[in-house]
C-alpha atoms as a PDB file:
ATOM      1  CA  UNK A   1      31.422 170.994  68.776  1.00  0.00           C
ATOM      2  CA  UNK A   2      31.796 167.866  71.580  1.00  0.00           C
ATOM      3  CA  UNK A   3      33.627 164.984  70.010  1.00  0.00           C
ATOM      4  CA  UNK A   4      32.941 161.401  70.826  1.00  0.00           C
ATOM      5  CA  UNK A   5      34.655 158.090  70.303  1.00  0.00           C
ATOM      6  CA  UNK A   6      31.272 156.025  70.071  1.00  0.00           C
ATOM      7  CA  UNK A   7      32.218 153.082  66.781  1.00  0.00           C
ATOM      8  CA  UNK A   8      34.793 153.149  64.514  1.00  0.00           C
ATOM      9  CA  UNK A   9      31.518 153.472  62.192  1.00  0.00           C
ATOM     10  CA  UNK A  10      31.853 157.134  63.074  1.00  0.00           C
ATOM     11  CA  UNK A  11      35.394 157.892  61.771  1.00  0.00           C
ATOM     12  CA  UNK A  12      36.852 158.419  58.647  1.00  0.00           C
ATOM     13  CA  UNK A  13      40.515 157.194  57.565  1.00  0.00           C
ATOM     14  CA  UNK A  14      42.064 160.426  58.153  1.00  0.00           C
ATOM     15  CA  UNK A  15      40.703 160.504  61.577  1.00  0.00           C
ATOM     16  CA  UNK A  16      42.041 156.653  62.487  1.00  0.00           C
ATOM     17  CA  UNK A  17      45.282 158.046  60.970  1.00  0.00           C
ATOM     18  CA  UNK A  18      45.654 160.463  63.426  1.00  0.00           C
ATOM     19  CA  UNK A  19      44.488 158.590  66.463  1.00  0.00           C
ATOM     20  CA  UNK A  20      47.357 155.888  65.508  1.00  0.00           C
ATOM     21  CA  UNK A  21      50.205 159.039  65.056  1.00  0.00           C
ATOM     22  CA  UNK A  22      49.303 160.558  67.787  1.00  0.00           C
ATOM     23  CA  UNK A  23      49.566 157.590  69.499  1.00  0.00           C
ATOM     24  CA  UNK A  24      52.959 156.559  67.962  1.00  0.00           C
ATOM     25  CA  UNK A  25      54.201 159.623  69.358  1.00  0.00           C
ATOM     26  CA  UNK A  26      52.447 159.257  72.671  1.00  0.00           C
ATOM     27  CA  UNK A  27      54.115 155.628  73.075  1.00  0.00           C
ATOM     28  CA  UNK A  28      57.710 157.693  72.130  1.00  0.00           C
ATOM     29  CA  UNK A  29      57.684 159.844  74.692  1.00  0.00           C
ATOM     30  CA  UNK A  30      56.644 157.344  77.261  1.00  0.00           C
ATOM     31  CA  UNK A  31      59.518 155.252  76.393  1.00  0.00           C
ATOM     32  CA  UNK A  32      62.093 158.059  76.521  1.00  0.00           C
ATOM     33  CA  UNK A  33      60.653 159.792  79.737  1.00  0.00           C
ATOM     34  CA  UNK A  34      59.602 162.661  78.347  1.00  0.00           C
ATOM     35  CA  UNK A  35      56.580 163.762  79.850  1.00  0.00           C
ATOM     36  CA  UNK A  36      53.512 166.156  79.215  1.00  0.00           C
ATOM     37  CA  UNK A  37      50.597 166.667  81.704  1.00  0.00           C
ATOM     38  CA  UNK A  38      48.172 167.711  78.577  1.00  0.00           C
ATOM     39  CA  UNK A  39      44.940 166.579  80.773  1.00  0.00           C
ATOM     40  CA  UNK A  40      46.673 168.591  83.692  1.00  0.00           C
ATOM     41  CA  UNK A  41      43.390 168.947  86.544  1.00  0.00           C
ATOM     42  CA  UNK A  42      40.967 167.528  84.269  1.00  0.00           C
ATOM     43  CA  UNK A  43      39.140 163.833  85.245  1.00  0.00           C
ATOM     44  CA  UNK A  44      37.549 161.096  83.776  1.00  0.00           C
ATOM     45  CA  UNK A  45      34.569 159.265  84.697  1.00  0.00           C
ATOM     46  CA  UNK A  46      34.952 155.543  83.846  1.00  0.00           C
ATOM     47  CA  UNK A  47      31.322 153.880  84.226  1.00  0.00           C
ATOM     48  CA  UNK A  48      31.879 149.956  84.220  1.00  0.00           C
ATOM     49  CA  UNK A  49      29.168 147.950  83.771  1.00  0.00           C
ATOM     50  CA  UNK A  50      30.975 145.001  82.389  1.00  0.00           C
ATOM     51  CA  UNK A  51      34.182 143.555  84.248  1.00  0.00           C
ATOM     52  CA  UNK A  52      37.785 144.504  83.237  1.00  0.00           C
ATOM     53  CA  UNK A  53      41.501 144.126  83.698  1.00  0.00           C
ATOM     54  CA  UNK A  54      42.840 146.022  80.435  1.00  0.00           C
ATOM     55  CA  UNK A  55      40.426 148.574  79.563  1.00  0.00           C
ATOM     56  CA  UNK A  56      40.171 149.732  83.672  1.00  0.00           C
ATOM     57  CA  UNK A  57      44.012 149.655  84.267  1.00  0.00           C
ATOM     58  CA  UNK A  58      45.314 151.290  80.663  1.00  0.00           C
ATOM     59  CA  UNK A  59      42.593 154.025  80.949  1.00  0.00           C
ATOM     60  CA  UNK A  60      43.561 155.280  84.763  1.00  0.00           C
ATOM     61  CA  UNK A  61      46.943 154.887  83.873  1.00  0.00           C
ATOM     62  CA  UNK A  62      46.497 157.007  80.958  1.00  0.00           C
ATOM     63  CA  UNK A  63      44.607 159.996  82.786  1.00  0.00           C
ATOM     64  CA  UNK A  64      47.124 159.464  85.387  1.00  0.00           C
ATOM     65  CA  UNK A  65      50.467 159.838  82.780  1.00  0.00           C
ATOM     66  CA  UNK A  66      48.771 162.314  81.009  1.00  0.00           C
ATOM     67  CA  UNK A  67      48.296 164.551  84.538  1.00  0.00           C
ATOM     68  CA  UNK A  68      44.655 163.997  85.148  1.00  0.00           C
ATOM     69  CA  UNK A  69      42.659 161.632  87.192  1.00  0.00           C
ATOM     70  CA  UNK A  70      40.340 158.750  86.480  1.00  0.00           C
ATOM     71  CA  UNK A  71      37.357 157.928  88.615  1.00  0.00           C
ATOM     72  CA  UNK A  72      35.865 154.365  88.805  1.00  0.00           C
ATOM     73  CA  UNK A  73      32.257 154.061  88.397  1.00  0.00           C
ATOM     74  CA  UNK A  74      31.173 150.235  88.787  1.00  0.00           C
ATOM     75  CA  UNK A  75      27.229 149.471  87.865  1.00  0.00           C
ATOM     76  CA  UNK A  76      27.034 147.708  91.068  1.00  0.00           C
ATOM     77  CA  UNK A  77      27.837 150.795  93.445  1.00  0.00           C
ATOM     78  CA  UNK A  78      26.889 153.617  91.407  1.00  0.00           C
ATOM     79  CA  UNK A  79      23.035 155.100  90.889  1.00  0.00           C
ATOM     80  CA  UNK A  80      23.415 153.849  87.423  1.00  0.00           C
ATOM     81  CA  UNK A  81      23.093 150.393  88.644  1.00  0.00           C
ATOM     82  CA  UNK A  82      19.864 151.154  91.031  1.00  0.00           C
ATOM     83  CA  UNK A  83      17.715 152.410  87.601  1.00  0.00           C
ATOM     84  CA  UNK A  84      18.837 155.945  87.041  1.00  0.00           C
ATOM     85  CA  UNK A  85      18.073 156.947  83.429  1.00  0.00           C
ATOM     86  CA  UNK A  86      21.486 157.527  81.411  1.00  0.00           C
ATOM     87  CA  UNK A  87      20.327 160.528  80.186  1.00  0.00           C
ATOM     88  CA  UNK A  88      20.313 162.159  84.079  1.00  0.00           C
ATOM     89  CA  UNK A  89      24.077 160.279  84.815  1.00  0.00           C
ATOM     90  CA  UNK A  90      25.208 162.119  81.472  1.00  0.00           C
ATOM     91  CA  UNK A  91      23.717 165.155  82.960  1.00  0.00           C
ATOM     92  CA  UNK A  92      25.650 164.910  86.050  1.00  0.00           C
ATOM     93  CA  UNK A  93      28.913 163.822  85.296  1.00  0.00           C
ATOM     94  CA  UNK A  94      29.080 166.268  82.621  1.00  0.00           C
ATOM     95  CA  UNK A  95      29.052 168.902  85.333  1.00  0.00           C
ATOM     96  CA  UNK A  96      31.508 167.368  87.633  1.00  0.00           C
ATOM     97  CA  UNK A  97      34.225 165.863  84.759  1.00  0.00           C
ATOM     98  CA  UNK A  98      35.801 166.519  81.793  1.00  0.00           C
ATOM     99  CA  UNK A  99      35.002 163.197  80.059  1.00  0.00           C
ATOM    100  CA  UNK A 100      33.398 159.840  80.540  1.00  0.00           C
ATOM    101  CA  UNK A 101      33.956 156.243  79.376  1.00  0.00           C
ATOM    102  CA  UNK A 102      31.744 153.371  79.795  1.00  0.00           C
ATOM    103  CA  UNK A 103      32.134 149.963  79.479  1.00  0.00           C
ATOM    104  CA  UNK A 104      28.578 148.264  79.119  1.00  0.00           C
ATOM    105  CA  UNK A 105      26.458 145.832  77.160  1.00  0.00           C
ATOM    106  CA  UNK A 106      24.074 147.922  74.350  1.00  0.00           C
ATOM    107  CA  UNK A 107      25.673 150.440  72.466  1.00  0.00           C
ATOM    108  CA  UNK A 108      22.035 152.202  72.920  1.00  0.00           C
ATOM    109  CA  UNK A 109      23.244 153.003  75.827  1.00  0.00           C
ATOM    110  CA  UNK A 110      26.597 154.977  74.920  1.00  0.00           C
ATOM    111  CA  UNK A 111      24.611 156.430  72.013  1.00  0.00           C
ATOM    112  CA  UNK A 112      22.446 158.150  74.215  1.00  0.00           C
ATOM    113  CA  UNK A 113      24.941 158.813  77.092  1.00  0.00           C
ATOM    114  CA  UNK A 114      26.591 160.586  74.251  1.00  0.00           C
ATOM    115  CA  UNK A 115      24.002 162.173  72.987  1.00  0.00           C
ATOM    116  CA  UNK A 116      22.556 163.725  77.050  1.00  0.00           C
ATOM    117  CA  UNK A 117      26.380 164.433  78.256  1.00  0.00           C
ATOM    118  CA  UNK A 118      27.973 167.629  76.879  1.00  0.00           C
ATOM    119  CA  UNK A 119      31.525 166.184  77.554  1.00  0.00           C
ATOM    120  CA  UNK A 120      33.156 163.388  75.260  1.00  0.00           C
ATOM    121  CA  UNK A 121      32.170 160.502  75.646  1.00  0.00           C
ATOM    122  CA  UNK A 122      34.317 156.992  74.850  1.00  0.00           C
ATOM    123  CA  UNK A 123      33.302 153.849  74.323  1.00  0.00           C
ATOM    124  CA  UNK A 124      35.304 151.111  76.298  1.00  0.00           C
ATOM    125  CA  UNK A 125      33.785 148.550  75.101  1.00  0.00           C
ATOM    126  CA  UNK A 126      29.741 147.087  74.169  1.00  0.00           C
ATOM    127  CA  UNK A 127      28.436 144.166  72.471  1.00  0.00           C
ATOM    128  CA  UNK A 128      28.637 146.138  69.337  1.00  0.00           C
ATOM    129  CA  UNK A 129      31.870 147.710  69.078  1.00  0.00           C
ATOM    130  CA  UNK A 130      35.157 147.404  70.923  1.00  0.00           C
ATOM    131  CA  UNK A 131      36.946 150.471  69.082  1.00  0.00           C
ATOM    132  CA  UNK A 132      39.683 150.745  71.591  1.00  0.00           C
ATOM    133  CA  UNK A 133      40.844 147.677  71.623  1.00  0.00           C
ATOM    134  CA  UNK A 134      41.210 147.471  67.289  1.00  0.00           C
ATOM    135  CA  UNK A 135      42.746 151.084  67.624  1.00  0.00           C
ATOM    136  CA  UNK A 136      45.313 149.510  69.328  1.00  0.00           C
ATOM    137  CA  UNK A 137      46.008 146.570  66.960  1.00  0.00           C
ATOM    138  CA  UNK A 138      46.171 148.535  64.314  1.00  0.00           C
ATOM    139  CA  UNK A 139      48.449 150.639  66.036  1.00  0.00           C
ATOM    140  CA  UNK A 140      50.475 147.026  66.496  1.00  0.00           C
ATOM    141  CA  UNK A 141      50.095 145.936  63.090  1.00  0.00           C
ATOM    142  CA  UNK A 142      51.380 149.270  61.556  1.00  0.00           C
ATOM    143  CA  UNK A 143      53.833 148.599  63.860  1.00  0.00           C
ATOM    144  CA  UNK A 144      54.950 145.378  62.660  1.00  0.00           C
ATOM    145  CA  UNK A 145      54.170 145.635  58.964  1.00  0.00           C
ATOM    146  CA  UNK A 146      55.297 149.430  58.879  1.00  0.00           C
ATOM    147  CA  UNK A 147      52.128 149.934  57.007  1.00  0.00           C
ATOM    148  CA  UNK A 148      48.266 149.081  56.935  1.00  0.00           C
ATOM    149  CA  UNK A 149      47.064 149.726  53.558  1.00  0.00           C
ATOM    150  CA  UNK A 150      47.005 146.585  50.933  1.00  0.00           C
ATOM    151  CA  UNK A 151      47.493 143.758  53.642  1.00  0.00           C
ATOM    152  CA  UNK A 152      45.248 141.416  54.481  1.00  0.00           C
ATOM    153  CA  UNK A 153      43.444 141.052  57.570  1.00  0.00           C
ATOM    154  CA  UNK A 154      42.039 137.872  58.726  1.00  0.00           C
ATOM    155  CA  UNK A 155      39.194 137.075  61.808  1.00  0.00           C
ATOM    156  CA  UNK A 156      38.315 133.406  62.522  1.00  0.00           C
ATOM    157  CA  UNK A 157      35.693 133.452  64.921  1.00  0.00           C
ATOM    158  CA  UNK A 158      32.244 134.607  66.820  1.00  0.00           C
ATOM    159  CA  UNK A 159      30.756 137.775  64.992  1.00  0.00           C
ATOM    160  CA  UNK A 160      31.318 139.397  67.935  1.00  0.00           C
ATOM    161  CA  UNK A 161      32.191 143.205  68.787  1.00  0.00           C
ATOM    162  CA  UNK A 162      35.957 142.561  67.678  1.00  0.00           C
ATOM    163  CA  UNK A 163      34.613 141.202  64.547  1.00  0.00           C
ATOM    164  CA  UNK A 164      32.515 144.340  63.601  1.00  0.00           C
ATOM    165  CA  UNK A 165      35.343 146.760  64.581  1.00  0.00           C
ATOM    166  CA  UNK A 166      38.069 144.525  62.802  1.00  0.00           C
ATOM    167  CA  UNK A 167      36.183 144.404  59.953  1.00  0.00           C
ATOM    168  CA  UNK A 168      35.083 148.410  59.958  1.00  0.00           C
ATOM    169  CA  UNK A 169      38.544 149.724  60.910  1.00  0.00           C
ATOM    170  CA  UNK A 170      40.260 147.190  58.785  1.00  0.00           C
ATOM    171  CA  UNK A 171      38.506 148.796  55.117  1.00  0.00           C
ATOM    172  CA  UNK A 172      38.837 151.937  56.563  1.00  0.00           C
ATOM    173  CA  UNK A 173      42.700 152.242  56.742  1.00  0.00           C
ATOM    174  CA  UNK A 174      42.875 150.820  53.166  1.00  0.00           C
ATOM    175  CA  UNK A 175      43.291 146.997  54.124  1.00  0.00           C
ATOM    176  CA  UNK A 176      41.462 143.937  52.956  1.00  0.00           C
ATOM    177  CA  UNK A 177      39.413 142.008  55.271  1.00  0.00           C
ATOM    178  CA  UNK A 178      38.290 138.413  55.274  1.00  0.00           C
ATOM    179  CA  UNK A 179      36.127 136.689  57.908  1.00  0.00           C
ATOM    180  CA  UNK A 180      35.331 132.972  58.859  1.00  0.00           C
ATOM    181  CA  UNK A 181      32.527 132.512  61.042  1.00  0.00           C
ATOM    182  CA  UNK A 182      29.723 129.821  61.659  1.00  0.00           C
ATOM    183  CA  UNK A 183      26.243 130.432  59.874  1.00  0.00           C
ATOM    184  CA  UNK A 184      24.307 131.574  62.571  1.00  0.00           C
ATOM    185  CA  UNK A 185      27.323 133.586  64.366  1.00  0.00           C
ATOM    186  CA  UNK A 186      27.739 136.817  61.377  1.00  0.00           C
ATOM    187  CA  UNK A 187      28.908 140.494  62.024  1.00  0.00           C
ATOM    188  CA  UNK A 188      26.182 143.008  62.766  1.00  0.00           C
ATOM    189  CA  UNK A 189      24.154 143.555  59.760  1.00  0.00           C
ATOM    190  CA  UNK A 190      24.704 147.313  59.702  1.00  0.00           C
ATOM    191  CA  UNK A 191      28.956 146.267  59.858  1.00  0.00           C
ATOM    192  CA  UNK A 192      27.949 143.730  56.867  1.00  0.00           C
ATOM    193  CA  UNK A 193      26.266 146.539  54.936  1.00  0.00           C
ATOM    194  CA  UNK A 194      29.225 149.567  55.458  1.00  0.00           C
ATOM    195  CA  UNK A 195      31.741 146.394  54.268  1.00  0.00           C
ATOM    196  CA  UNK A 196      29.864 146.112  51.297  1.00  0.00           C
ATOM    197  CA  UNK A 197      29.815 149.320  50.166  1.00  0.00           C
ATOM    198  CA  UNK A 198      33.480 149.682  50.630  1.00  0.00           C
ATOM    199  CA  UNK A 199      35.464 150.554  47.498  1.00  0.00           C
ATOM    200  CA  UNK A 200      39.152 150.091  46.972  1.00  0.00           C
ATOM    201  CA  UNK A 201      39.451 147.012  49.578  1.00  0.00           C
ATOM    202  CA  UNK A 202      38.068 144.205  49.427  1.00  0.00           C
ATOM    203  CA  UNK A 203      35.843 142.229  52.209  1.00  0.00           C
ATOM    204  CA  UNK A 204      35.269 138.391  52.217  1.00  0.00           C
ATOM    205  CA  UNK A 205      32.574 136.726  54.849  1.00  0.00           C
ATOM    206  CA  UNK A 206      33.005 132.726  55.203  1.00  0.00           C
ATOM    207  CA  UNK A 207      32.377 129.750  56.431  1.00  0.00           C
ATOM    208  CA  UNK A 208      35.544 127.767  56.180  1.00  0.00           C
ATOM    209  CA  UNK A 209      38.402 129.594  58.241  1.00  0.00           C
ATOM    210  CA  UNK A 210      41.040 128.242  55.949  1.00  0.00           C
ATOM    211  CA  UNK A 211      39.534 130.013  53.117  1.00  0.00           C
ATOM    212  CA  UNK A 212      39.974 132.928  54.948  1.00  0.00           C
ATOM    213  CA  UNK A 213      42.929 132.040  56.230  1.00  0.00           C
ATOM    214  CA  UNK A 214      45.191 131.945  52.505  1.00  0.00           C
ATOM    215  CA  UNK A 215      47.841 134.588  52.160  1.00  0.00           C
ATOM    216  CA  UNK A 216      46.768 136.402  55.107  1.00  0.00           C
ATOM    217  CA  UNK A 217      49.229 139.177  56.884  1.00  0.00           C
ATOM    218  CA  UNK A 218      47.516 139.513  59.414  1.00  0.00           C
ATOM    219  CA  UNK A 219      45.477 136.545  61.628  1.00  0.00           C
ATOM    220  CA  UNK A 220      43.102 137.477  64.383  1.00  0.00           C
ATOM    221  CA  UNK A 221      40.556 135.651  67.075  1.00  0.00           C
ATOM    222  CA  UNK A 222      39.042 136.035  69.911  1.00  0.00           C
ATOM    223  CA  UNK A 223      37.111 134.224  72.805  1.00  0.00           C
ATOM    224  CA  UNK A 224      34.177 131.609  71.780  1.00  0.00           C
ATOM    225  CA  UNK A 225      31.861 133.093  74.304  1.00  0.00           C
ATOM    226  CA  UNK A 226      32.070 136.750  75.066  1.00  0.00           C
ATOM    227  CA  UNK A 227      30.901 138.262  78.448  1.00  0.00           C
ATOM    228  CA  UNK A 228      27.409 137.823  79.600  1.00  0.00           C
ATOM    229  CA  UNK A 229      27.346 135.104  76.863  1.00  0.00           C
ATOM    230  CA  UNK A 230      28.925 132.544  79.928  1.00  0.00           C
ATOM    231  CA  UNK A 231      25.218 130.693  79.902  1.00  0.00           C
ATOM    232  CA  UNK A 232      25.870 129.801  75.960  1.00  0.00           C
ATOM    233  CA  UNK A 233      29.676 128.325  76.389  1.00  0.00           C
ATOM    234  CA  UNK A 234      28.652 124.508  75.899  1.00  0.00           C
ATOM    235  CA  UNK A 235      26.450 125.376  72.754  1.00  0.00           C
ATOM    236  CA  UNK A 236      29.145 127.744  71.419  1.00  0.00           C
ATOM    237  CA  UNK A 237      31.690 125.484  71.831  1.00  0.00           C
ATOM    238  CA  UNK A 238      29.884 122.065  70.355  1.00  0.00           C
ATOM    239  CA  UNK A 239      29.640 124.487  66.780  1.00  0.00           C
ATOM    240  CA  UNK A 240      33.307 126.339  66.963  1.00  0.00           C
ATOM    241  CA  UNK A 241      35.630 123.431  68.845  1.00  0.00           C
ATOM    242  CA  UNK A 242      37.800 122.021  66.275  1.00  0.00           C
ATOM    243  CA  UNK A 243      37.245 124.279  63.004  1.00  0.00           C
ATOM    244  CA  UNK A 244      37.358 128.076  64.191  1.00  0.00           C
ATOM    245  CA  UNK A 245      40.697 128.218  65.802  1.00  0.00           C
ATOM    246  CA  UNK A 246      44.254 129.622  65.019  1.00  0.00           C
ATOM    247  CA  UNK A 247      46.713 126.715  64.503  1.00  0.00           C
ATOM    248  CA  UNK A 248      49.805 125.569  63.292  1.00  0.00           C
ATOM    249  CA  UNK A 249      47.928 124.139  60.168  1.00  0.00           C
ATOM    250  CA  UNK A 250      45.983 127.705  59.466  1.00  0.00           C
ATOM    251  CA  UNK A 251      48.992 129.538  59.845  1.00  0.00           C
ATOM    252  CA  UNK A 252      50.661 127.538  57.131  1.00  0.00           C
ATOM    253  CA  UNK A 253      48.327 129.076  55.222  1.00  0.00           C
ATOM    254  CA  UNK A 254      48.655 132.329  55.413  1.00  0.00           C
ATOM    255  CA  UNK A 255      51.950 134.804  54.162  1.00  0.00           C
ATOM    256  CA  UNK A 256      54.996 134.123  55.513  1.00  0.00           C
ATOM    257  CA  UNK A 257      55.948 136.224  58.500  1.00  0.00           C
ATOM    258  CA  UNK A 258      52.054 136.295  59.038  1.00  0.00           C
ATOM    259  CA  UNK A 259      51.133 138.237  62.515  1.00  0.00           C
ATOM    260  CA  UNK A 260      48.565 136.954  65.533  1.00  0.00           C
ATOM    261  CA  UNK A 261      46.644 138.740  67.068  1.00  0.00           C
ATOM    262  CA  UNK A 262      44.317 138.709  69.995  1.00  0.00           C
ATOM    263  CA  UNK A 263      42.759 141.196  72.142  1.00  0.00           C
ATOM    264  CA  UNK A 264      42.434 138.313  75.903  1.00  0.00           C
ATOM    265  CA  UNK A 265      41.721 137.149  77.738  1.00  0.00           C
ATOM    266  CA  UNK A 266      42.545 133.733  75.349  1.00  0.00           C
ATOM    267  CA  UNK A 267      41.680 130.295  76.233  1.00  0.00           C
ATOM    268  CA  UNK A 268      44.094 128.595  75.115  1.00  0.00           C
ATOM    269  CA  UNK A 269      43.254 125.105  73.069  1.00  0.00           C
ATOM    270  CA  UNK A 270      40.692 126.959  71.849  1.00  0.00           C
ATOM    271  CA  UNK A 271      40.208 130.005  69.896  1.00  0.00           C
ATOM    272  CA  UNK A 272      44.200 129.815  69.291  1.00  0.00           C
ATOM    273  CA  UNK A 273      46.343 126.674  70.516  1.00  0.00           C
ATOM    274  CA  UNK A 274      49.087 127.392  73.438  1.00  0.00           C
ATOM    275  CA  UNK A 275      52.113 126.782  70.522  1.00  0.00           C
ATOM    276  CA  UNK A 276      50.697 129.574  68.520  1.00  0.00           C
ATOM    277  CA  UNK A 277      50.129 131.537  71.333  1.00  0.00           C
ATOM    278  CA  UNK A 278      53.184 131.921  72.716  1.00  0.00           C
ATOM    279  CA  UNK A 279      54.755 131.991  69.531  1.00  0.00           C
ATOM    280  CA  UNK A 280      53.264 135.298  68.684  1.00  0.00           C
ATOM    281  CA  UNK A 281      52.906 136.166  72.439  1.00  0.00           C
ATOM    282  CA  UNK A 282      55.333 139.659  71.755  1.00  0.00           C
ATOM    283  CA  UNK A 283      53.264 140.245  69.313  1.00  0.00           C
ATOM    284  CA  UNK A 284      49.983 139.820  71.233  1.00  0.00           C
ATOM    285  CA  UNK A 285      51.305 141.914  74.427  1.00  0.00           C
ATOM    286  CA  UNK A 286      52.226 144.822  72.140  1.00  0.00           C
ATOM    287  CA  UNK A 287      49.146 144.659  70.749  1.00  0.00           C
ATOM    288  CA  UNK A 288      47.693 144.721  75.000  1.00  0.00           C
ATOM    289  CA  UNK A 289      50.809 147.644  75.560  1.00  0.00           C
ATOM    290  CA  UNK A 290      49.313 149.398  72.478  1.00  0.00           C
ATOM    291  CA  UNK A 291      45.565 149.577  74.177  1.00  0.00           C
ATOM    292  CA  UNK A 292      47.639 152.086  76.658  1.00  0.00           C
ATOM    293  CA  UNK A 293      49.102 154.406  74.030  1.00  0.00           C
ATOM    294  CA  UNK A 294      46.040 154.333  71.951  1.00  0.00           C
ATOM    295  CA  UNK A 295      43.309 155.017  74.766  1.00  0.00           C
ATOM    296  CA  UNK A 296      46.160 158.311  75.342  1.00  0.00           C
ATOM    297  CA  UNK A 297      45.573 159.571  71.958  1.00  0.00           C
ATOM    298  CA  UNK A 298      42.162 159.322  72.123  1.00  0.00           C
ATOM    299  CA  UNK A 299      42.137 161.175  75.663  1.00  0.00           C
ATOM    300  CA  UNK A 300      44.375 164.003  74.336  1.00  0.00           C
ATOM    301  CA  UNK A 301      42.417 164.348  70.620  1.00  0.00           C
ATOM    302  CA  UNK A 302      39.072 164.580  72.462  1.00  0.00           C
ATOM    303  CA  UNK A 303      39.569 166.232  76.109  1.00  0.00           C
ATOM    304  CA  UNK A 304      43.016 167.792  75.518  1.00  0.00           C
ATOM    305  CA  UNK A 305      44.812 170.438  73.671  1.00  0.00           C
ATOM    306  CA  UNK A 306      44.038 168.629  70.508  1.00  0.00           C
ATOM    307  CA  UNK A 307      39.838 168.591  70.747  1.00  0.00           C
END
């Protein structure tokens, strides 16, 4: 049966654990040249209908590493972008490649590119979900912290995408999750329900990120205004600036030897000030490394030898 990588919704612990080994082990043989061309003549079809320097560059490096080939699919140039229904595209593609990933705005739309295309399909990022990207810093954290399970994990920010993964893949790997975000700016309801059913770890939605902040492990942000959200920066800004950012002060709040993390680009003075920043930058560009070794795993689990 096809296998997708559509929301971390989808996936149970055991299957996040094995994304993040496989990737571990991906990430060692990188780093001691030892190479395997598992995707060996098979390609990739990477449909971008939102703009990219990460996701584009770590996925066609990845088919490319892993002895395949990635073809770029903007919105702009492709049929997809003059009206084609996404059911025909998944029709298509499925006959000329071994895999597709889109990066686009509803997750409708990967849902039912999944559901038309009899190849796996990934999800590079929507305004939903951004699994990927929080595959890859929990990769970094476990990194880090040399484990996931009982530490805390802390967003201060929009309700965005990141949030709803964060907070999803967070309870799933056995870690507890708090979240500081304006009234009016929540997680997706259906992200808000699944946390509240969660058993064993515990989930904590706020309004005051310093609340959410104490004793955390782990602190993460991102961007004020998200893509295609560029029209709403002034408003957004006027309700965040000054109270949802990572700072010196918040940090002081949180365990010793606490971790940043963010998933860029970051504006710096703020989501996260430029001194905490770069004082976590290693952290931060494993954590962008990481999106490279993770997106691998994936590749191999679903269009490899390990599907």
């Amino acid at each position: 049966m096809k296998k997708d990588l559509l929301k971390l919704l989808d996936l149970s612990k055991a299957d996040i654990v094995k994304i993040l080994d496989t990737a571990d082990q991906m990430k060692y043989n990188q780093k001691h040249s030892l190479t395997h061309q598992y995707l060996a003549g098979k390609t990739l079809a990477m449909i971008f209908e939102k703009n990219s320097t990460r996701t584009r560059v770590s996925f066609e490096t990845g088919m490319f590493q892993l002895g395949g080939h990635a073809l770029f699919l903007s919105g702009k140039e492709s049929q997809i972008g003059r009206g084609e229904p996404i059911e025909d595209t998944a029709r298509v593609l499925s006959r000329y490649c071994d895999g597709i990933m889109i990066r686009t705005f509803g997750q409708e739309e990967v849902e039912k590119l999944a559901q038309y295309a009899s190849i796996p399909v990934i999800n590079g990022l929507t305004d939903f979900a951004h699994p990927c990207q929080v595959l890859a810093d929990l990769m970094t954290i476990r990194e880090h912290k040399s484990r996931l399970e009982g530490l805390k994990l802390c967003y201060i920010g929009d309700g965005n995408n990141m949030a709803n993964s964060l907070i999803v893949g967070g309870l799933k790997v056995g870690m507890d999750v708090s979240a500081a975000c304006p009234e009016g700016f929540d997680p997706d309801p259906q992200v808000l329900d699944f946390a509240r059913s969660v058993t064993g770890s515990t989930f904590t939605l706020c309004r005051d990120p310093k609340e959410a902040a104490a004793d955390a492990d782990v602190l993460v942000t991102d961007v004020w205004a998200s893509m295609g959200q560029e029209g709403e920066a002034a408003q957004r800004r006027a309700v965040f600036e000054g109270v949802y950012q990572i700072n010196g002060e918040l940090l002081k709040l949180a365990h010793p030897g606490c971790m940043v993390q963010h998933c860029l680009p970051a504006h710096r003075g703020e989501e996260i000030t430029a001194e905490v920043f770069e004082a976590h930058a290693g952290e931060i560009f494993d954590e962008a490394e990481n999106r490279l070794h993770a997106q691998k795993a994936v590749l191999y689990l679903l269009m490899g030898e390990g599907k």
